[in-house]
N, C-alpha and C. Protein backbone atom coordinates (compact mmCIF):
# COMPACT_ATOMS: atom_id res chain seq x y z
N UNK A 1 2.44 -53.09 -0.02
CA UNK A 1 3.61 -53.76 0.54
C UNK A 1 4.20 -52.91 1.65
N UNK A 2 5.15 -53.49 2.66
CA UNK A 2 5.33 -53.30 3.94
C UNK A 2 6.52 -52.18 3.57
N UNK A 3 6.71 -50.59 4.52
CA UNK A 3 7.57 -49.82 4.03
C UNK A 3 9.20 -50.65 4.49
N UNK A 4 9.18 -51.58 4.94
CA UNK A 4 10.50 -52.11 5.67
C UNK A 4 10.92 -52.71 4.03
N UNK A 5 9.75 -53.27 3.68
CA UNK A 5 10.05 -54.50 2.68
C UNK A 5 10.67 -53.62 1.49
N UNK A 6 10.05 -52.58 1.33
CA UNK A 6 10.26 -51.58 -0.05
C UNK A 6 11.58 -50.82 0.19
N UNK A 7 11.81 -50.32 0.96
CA UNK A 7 13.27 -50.09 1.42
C UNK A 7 14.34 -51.49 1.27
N UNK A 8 13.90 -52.06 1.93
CA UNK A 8 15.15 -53.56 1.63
C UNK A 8 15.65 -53.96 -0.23
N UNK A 9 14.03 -53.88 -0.88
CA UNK A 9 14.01 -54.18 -2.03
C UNK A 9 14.99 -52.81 -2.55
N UNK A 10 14.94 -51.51 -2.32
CA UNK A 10 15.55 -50.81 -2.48
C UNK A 10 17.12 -51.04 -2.59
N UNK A 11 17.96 -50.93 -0.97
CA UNK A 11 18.87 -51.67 -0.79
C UNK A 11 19.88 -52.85 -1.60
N UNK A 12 18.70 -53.46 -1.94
CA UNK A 12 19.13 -54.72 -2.84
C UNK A 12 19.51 -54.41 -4.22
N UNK A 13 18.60 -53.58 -4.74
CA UNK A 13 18.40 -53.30 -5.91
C UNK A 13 20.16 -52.17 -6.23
N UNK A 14 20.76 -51.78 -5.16
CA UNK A 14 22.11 -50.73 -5.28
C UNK A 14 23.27 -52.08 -5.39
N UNK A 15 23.00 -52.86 -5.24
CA UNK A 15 24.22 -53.58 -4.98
C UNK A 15 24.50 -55.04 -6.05
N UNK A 16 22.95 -55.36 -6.68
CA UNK A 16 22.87 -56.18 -7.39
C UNK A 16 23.67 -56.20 -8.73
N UNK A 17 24.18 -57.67 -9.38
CA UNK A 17 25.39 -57.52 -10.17
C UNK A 17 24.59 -57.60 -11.25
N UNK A 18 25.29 -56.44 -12.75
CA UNK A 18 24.26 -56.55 -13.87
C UNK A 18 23.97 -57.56 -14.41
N UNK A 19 24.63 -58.80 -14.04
CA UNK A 19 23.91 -60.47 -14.33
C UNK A 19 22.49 -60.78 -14.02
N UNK A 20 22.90 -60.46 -12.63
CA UNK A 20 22.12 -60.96 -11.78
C UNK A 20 22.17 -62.30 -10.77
N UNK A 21 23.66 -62.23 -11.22
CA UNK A 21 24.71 -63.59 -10.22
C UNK A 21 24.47 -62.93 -9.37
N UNK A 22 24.85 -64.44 -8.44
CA UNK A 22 24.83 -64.24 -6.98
C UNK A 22 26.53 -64.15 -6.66
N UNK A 23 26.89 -62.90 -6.00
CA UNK A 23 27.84 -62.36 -6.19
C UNK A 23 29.38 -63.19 -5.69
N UNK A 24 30.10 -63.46 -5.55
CA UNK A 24 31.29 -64.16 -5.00
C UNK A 24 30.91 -65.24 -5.64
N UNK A 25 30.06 -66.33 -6.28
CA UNK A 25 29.82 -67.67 -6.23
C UNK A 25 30.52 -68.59 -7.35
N UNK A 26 31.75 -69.33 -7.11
CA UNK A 26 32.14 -69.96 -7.97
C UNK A 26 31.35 -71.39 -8.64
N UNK A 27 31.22 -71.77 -9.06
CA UNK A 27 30.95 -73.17 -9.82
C UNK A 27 31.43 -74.01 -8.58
N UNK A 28 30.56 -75.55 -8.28
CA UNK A 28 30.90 -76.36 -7.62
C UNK A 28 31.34 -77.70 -8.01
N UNK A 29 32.12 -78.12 -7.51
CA UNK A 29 32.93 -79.71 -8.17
C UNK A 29 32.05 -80.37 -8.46
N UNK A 30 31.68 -80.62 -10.10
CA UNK A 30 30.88 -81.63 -10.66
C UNK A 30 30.56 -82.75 -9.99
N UNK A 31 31.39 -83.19 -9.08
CA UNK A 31 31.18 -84.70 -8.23
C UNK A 31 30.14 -84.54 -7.03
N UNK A 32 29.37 -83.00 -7.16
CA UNK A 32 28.61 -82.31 -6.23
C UNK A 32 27.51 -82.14 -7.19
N UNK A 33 26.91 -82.92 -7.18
CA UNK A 33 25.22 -82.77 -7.95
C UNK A 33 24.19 -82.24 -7.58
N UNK A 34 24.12 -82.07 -6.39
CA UNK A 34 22.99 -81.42 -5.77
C UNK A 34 23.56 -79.34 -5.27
N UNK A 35 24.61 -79.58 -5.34
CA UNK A 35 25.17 -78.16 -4.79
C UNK A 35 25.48 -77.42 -6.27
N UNK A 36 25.75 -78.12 -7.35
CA UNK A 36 26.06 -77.48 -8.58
C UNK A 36 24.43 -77.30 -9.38
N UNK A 37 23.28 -78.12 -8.97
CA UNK A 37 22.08 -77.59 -9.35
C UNK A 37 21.82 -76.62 -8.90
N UNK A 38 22.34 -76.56 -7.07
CA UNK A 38 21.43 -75.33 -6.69
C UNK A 38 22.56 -73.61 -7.33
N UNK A 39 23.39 -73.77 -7.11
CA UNK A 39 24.19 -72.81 -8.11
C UNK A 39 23.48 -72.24 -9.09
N UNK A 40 23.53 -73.06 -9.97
CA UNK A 40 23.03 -72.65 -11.33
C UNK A 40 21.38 -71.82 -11.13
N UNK A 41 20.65 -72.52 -10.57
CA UNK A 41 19.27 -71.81 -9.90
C UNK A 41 19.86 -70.61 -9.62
N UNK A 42 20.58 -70.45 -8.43
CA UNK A 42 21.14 -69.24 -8.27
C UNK A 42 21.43 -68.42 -8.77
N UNK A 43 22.51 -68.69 -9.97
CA UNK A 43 23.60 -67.70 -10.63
C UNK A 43 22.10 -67.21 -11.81
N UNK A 44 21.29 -68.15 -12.21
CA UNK A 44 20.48 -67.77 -13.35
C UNK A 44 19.52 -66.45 -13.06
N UNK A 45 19.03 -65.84 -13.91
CA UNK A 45 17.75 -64.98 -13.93
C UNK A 45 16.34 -65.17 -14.66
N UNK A 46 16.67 -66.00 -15.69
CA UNK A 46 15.72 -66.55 -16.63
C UNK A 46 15.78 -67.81 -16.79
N UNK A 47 14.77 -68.48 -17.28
CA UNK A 47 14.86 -69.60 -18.32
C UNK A 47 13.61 -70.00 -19.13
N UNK A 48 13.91 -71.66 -19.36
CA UNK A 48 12.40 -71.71 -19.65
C UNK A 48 11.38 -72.53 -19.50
N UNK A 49 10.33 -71.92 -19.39
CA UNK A 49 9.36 -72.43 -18.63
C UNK A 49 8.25 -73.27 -19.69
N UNK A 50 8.00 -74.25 -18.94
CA UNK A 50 7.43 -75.35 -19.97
C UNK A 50 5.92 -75.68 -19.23
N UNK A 51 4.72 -75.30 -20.51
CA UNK A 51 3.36 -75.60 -19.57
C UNK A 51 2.35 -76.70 -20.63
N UNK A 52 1.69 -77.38 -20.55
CA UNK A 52 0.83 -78.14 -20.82
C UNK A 52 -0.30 -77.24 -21.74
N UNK A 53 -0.09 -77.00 -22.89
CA UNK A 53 -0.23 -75.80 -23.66
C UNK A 53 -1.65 -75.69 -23.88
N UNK A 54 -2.56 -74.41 -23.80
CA UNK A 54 -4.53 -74.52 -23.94
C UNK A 54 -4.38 -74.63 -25.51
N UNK A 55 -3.73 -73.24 -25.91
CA UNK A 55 -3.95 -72.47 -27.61
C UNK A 55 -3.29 -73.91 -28.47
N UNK A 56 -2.58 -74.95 -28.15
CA UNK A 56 -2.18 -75.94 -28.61
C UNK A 56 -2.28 -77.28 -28.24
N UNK A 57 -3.75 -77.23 -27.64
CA UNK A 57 -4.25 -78.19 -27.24
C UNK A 57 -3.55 -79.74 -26.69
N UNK A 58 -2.95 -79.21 -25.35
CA UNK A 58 -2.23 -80.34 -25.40
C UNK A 58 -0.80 -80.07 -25.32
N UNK A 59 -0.35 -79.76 -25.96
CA UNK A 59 1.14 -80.26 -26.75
C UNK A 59 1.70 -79.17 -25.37
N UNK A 60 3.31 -79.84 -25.41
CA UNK A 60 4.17 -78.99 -24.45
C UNK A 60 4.44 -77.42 -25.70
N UNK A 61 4.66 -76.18 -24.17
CA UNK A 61 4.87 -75.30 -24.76
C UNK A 61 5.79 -74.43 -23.83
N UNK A 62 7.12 -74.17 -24.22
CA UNK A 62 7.76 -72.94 -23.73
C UNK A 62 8.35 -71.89 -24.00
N UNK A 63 8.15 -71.32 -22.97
CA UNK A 63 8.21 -70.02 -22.90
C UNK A 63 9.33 -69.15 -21.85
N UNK A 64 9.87 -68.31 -22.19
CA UNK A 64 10.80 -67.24 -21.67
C UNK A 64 10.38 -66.87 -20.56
N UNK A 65 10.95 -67.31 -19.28
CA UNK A 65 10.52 -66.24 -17.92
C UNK A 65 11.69 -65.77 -17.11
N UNK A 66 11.31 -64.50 -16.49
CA UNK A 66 12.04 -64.49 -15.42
C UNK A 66 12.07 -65.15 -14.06
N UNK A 67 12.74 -65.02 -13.00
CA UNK A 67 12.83 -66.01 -11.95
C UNK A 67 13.64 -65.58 -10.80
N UNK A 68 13.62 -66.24 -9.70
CA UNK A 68 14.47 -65.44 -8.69
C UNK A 68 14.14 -66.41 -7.71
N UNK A 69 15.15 -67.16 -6.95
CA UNK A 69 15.11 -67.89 -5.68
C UNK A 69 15.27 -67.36 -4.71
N UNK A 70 15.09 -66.07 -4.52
CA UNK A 70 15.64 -65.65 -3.07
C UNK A 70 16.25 -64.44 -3.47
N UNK A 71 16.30 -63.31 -2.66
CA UNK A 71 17.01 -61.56 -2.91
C UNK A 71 17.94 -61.69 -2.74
N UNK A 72 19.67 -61.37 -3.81
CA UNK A 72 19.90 -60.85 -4.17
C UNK A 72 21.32 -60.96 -2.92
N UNK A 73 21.80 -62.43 -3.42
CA UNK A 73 22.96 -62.83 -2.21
C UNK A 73 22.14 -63.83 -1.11
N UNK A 74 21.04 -64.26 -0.92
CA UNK A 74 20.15 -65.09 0.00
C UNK A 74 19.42 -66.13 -1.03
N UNK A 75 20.34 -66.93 -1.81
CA UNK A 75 19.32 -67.84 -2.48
C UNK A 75 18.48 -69.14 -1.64
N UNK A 76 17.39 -69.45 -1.67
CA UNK A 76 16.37 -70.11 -1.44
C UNK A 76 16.39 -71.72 -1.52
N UNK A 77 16.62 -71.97 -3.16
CA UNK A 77 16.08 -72.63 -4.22
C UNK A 77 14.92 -72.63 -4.53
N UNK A 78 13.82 -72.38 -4.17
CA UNK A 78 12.83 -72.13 -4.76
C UNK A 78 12.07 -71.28 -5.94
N UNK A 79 12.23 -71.35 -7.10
CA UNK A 79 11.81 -70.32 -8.09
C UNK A 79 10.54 -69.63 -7.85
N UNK A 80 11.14 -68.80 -8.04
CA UNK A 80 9.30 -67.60 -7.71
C UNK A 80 9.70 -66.69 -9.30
N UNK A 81 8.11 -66.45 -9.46
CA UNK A 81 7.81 -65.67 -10.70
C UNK A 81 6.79 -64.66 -10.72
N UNK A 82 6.66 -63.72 -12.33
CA UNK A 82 6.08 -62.97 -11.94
C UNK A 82 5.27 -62.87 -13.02
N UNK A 83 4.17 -63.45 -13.53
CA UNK A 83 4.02 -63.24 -14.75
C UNK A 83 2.46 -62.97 -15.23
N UNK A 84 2.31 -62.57 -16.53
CA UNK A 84 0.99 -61.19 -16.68
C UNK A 84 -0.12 -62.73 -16.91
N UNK A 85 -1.17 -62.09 -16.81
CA UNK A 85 -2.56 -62.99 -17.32
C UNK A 85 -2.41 -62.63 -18.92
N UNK A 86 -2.27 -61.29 -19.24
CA UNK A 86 -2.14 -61.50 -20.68
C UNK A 86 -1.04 -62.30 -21.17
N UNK A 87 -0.50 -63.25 -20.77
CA UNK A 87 0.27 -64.21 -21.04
C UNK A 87 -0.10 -65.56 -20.86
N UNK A 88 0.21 -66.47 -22.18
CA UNK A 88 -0.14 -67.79 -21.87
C UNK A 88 0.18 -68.68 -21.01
N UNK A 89 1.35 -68.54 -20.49
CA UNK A 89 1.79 -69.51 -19.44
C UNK A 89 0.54 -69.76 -18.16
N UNK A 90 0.14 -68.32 -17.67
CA UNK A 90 -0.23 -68.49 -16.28
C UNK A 90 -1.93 -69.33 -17.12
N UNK A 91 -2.26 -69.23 -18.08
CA UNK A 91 -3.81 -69.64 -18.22
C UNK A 91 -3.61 -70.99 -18.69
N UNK A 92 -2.26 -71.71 -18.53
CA UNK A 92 -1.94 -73.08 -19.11
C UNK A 92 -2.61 -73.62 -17.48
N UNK A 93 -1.74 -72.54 -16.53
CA UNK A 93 -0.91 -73.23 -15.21
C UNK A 93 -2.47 -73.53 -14.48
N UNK A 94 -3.42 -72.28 -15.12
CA UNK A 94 -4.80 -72.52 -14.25
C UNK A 94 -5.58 -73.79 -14.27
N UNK A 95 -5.06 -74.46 -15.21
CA UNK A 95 -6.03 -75.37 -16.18
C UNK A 95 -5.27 -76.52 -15.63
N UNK A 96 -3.58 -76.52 -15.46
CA UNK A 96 -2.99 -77.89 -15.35
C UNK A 96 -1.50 -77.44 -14.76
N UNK A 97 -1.65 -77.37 -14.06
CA UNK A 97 0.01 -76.65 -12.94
C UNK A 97 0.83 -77.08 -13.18
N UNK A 98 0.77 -78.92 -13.49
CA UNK A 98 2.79 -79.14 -14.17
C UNK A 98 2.82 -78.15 -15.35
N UNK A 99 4.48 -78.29 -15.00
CA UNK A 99 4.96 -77.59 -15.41
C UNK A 99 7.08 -77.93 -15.35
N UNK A 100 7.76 -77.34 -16.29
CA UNK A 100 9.14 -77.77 -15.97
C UNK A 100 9.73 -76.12 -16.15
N UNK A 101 11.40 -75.97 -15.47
CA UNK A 101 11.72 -74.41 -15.76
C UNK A 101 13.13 -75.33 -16.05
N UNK A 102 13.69 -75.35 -17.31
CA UNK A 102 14.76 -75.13 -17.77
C UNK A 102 15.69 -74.28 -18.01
N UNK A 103 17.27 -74.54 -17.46
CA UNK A 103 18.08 -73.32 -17.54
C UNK A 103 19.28 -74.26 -18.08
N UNK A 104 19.95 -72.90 -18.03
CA UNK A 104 21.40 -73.31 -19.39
C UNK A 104 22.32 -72.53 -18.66
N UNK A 105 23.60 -73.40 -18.01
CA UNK A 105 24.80 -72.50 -17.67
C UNK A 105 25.53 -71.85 -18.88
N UNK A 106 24.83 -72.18 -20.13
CA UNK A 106 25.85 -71.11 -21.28
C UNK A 106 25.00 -69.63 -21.49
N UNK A 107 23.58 -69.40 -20.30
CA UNK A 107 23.19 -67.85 -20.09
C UNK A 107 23.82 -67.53 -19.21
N UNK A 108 24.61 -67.85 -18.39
CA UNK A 108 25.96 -67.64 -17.90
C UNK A 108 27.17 -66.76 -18.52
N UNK A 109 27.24 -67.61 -19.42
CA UNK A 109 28.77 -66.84 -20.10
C UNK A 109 29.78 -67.42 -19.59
N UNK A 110 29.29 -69.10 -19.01
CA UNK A 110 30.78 -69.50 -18.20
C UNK A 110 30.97 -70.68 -18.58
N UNK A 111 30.55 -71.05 -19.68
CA UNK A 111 31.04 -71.90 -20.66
C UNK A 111 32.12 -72.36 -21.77
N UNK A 112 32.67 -71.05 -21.70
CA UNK A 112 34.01 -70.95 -22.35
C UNK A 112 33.79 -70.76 -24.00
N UNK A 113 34.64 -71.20 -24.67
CA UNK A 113 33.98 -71.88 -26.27
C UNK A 113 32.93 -73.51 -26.73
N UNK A 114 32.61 -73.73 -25.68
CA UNK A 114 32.40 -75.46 -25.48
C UNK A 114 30.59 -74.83 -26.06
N UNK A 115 29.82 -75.83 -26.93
CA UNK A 115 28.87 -75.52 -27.57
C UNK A 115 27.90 -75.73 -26.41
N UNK A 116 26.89 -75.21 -26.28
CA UNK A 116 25.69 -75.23 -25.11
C UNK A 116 24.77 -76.74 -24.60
N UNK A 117 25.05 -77.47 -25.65
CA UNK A 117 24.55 -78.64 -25.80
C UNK A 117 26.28 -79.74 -25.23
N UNK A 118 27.15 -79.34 -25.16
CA UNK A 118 28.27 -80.12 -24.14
C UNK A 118 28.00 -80.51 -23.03
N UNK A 119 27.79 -81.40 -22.70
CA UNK A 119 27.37 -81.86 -21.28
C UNK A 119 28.40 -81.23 -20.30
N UNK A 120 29.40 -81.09 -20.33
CA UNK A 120 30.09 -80.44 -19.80
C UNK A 120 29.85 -79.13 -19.10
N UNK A 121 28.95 -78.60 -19.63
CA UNK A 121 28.08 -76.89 -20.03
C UNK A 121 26.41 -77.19 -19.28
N UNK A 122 26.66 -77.12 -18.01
CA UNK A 122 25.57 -77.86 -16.81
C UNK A 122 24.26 -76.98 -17.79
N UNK A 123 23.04 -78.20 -17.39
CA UNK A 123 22.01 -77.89 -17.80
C UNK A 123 20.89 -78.30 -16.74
N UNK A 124 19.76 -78.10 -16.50
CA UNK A 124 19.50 -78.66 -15.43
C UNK A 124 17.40 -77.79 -15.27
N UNK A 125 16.28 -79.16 -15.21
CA UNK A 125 15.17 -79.08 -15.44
C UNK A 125 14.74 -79.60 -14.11
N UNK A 126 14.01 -78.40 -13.30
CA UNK A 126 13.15 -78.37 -12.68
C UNK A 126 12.20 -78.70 -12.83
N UNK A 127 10.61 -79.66 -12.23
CA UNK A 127 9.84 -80.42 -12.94
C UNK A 127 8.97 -79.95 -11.30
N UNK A 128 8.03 -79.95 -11.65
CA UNK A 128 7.01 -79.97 -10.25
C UNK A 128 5.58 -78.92 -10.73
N UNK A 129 4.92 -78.08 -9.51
CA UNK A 129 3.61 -77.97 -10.35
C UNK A 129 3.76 -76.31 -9.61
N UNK A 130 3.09 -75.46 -10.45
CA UNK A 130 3.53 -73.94 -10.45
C UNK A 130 2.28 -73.32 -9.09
N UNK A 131 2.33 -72.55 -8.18
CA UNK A 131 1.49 -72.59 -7.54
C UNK A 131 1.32 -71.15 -7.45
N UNK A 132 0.12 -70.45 -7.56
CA UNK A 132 -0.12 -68.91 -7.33
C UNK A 132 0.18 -68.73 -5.77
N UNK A 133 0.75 -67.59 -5.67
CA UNK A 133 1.17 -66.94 -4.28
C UNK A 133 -0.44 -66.04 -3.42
N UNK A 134 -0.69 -66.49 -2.30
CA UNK A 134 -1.56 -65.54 -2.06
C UNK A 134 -1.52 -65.01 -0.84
N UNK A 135 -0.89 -65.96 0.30
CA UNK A 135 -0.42 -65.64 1.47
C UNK A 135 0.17 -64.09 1.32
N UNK A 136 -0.06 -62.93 1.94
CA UNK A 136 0.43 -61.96 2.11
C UNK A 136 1.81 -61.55 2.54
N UNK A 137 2.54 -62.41 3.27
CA UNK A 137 3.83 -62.57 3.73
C UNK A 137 4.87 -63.20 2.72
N UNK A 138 4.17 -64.19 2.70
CA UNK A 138 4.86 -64.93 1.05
C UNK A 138 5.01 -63.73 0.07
N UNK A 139 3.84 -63.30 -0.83
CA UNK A 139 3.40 -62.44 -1.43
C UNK A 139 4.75 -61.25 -1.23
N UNK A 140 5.10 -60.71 -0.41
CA UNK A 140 6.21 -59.78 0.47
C UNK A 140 7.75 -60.63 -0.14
N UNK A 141 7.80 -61.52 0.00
CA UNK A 141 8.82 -62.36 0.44
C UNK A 141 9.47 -62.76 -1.52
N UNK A 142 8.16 -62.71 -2.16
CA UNK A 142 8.51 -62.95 -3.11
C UNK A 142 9.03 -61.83 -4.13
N UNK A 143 8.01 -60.95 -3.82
CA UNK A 143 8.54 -59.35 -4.33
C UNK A 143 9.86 -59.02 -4.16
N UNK A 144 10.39 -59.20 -2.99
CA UNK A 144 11.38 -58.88 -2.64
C UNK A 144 12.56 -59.54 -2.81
N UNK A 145 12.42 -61.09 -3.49
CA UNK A 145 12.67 -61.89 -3.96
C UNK A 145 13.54 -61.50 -6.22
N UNK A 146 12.00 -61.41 -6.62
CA UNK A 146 11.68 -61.19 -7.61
C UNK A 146 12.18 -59.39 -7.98
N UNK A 147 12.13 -58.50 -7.36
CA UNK A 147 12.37 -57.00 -7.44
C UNK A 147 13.74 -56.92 -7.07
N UNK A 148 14.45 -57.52 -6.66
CA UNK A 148 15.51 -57.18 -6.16
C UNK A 148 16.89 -57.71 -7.54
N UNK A 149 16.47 -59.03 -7.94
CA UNK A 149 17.32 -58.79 -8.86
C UNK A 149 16.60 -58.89 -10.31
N UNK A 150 15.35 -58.49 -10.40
CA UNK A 150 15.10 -57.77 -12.10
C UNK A 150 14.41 -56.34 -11.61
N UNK A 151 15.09 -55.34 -11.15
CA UNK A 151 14.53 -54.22 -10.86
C UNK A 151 13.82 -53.24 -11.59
N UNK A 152 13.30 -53.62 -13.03
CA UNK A 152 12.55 -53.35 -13.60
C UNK A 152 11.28 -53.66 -13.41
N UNK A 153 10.97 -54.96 -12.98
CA UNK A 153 9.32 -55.31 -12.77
C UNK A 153 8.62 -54.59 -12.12
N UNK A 154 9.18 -53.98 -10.60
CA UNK A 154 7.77 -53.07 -10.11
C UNK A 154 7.50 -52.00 -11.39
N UNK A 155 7.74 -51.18 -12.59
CA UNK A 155 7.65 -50.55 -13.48
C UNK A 155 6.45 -51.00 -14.38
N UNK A 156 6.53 -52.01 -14.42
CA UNK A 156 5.93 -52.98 -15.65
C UNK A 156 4.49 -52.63 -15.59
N UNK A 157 3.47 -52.44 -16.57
CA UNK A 157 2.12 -51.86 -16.54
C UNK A 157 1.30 -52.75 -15.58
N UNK A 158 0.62 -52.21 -14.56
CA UNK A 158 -0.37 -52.78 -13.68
C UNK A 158 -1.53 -53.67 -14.44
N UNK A 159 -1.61 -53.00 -15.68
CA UNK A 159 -3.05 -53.78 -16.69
C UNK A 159 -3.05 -54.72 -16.99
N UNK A 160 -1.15 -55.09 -17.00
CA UNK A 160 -1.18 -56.20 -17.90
C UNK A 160 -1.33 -57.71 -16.37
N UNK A 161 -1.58 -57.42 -15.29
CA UNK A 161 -2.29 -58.17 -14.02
C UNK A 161 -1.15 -59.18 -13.80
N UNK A 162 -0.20 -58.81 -13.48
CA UNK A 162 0.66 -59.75 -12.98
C UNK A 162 0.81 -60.32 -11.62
N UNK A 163 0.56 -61.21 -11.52
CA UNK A 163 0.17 -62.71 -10.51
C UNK A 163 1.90 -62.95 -9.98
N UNK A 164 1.90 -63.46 -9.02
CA UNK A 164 3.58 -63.78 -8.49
C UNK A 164 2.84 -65.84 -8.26
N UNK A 165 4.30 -66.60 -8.42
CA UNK A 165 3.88 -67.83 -8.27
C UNK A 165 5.10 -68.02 -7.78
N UNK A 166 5.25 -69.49 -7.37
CA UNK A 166 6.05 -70.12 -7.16
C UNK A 166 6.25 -71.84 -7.93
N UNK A 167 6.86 -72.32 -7.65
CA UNK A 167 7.40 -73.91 -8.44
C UNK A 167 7.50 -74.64 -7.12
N UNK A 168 6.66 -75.69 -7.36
CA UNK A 168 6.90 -76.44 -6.18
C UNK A 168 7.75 -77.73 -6.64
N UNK A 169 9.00 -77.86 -6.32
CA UNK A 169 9.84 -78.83 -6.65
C UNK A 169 9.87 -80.17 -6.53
N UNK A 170 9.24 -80.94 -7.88
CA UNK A 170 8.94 -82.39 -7.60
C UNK A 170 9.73 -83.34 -7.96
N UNK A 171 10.66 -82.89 -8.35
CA UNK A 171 11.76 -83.45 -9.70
C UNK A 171 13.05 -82.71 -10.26
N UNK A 172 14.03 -83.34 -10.31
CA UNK A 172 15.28 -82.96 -10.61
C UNK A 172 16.09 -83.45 -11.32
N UNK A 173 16.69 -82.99 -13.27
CA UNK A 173 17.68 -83.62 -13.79
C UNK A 173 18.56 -82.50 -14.11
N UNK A 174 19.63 -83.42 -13.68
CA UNK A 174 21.02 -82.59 -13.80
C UNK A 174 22.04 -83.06 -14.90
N UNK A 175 22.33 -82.03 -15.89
CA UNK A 175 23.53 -82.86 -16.71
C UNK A 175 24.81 -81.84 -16.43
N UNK A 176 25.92 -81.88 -16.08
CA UNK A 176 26.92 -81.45 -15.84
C UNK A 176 28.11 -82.03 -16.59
N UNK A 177 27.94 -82.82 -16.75
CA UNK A 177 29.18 -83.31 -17.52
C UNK A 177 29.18 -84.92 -18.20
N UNK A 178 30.14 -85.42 -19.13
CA UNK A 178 29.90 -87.14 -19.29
C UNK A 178 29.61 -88.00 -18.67
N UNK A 179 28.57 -88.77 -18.77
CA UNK A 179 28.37 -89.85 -18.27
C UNK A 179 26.60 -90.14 -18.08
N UNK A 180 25.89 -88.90 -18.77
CA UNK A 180 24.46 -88.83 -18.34
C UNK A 180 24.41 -88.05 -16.95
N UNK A 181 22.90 -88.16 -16.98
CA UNK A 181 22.66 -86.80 -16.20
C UNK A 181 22.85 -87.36 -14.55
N UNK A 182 22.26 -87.07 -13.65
CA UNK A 182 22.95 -86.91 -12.36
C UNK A 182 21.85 -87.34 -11.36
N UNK A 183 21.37 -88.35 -10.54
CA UNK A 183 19.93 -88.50 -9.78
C UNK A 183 19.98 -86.93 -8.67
N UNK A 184 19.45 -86.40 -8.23
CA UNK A 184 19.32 -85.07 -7.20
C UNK A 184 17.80 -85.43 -6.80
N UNK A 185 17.96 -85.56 -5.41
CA UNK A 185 16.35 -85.49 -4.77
C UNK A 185 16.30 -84.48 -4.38
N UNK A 186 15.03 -83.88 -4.38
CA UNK A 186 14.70 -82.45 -3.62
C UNK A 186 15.13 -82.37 -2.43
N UNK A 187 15.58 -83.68 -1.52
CA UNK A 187 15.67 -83.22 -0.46
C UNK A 187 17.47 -83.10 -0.54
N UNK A 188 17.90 -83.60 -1.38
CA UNK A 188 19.61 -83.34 -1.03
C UNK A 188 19.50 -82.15 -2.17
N UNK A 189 18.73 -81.66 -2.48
CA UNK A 189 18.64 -79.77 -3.21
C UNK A 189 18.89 -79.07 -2.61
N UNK A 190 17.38 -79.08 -0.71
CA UNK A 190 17.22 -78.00 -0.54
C UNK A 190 18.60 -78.51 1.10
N UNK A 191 19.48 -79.41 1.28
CA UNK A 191 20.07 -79.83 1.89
C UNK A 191 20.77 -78.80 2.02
N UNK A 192 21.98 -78.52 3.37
CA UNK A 192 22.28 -77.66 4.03
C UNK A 192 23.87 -77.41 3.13
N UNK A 193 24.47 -78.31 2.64
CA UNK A 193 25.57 -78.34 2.35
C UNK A 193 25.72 -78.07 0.63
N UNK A 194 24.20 -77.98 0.04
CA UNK A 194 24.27 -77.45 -1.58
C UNK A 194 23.85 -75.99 -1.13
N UNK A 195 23.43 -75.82 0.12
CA UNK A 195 23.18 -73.99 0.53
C UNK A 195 24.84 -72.99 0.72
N UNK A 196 25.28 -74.06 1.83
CA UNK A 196 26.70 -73.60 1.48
C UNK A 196 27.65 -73.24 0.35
N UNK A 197 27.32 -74.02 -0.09
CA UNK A 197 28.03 -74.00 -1.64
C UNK A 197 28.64 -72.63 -2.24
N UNK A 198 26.84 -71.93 -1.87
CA UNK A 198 26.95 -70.65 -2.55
C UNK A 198 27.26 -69.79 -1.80
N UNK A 199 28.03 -70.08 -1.03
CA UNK A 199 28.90 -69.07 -0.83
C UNK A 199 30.68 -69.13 -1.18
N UNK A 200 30.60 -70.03 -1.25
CA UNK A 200 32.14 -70.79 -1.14
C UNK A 200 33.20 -69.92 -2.40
């Protein structure tokens, strides 16, 4: 990797919040469906990731990942990942790429007392098909992405062959509050005014 890139990742890595929120970013007016999905992408670090299972022939299966749209105050929306071959997910993804990444604003902590399952308590499933990174720039882009706010991974054992991917976004449900969940097209996701948001 590029010495500019490893320094930046550096940089990033001094300033990042022990969440792993994106720093200043309040919650957006529920009546904003597409800007309160991309938030939550944002503010999150994990969730979970759902693959078309081999060892269970078939059946849905998920699993715990980390995640990162973008370094660390520059969110994206795009989820990028980082995850080992000795792990089942990536040998689901080889075989059959859908895939969904579920997150929970109560890994937040900004849910109050309200139970995690409150619609109220945004929830929100990414659906599209997981794609290995190989472009070299990408590859850069994602590291720096991915390293900047779980600064543990460059650490992580080389043996265990960890692959970087991305989610290509085909699908979007949003539940935020009463009334059922929320229509969001990818294109009013990656729209200019749910980018704003996060800063607001």
């Amino acid at each position: 990797m590029a010495t500019a890139v490893t320094i930046t990742i550096t940089l990033a890595m001094l300033v990042i919040c022990a969440s792993g929120a994106v720093p200043g970013s309040s919650r957006p007016d529920p009546s904003d469906a597409p800007a309160t999905a991309r938030w939550l992408v944002a503010q999150s670090a994990w969730g979970v990731l759902s693959t078309i299972s081999i060892h269970l022939e078939g059946a849905p299966w998920g699993n715990v990942a980390a995640f990162s749209d973008g370094p660390v105050g520059s969110s994206g929306g795009t989820p990028f990942f980082y995850l080992s071959r000795m792990d089942p997910t990536p040998n689901d993804i080889t075989l059959d790429s859908r895939c969904s990444l579920t997150l929970s604003e109560a890994s937040l902590g900004t849910c109050g007392s309200v139970d995690p399952e409150n619609p109220t308590c945004a929830r929100l499933t990414l659906s599209g098909k997981m794609m290995e990174i190989t472009d070299q720039q990408e590859l850069d882009f994602a590291a720096l992405a991915l390293f900047s706010k779980h600064p543990e991974m460059p650490d992580w054992p080389k043996w265990h062959k960890w692959i970087f991917y991305k989610l290509d976004i085909l699908n979007i449900y949003l539940l935020d509050n009463y009334g059922g969940a929320k229509p969001v097209t990818v294109s009013e996701y990656y729209r200019g005014h749910a980018q704003a948001a996060l800063t607001s």
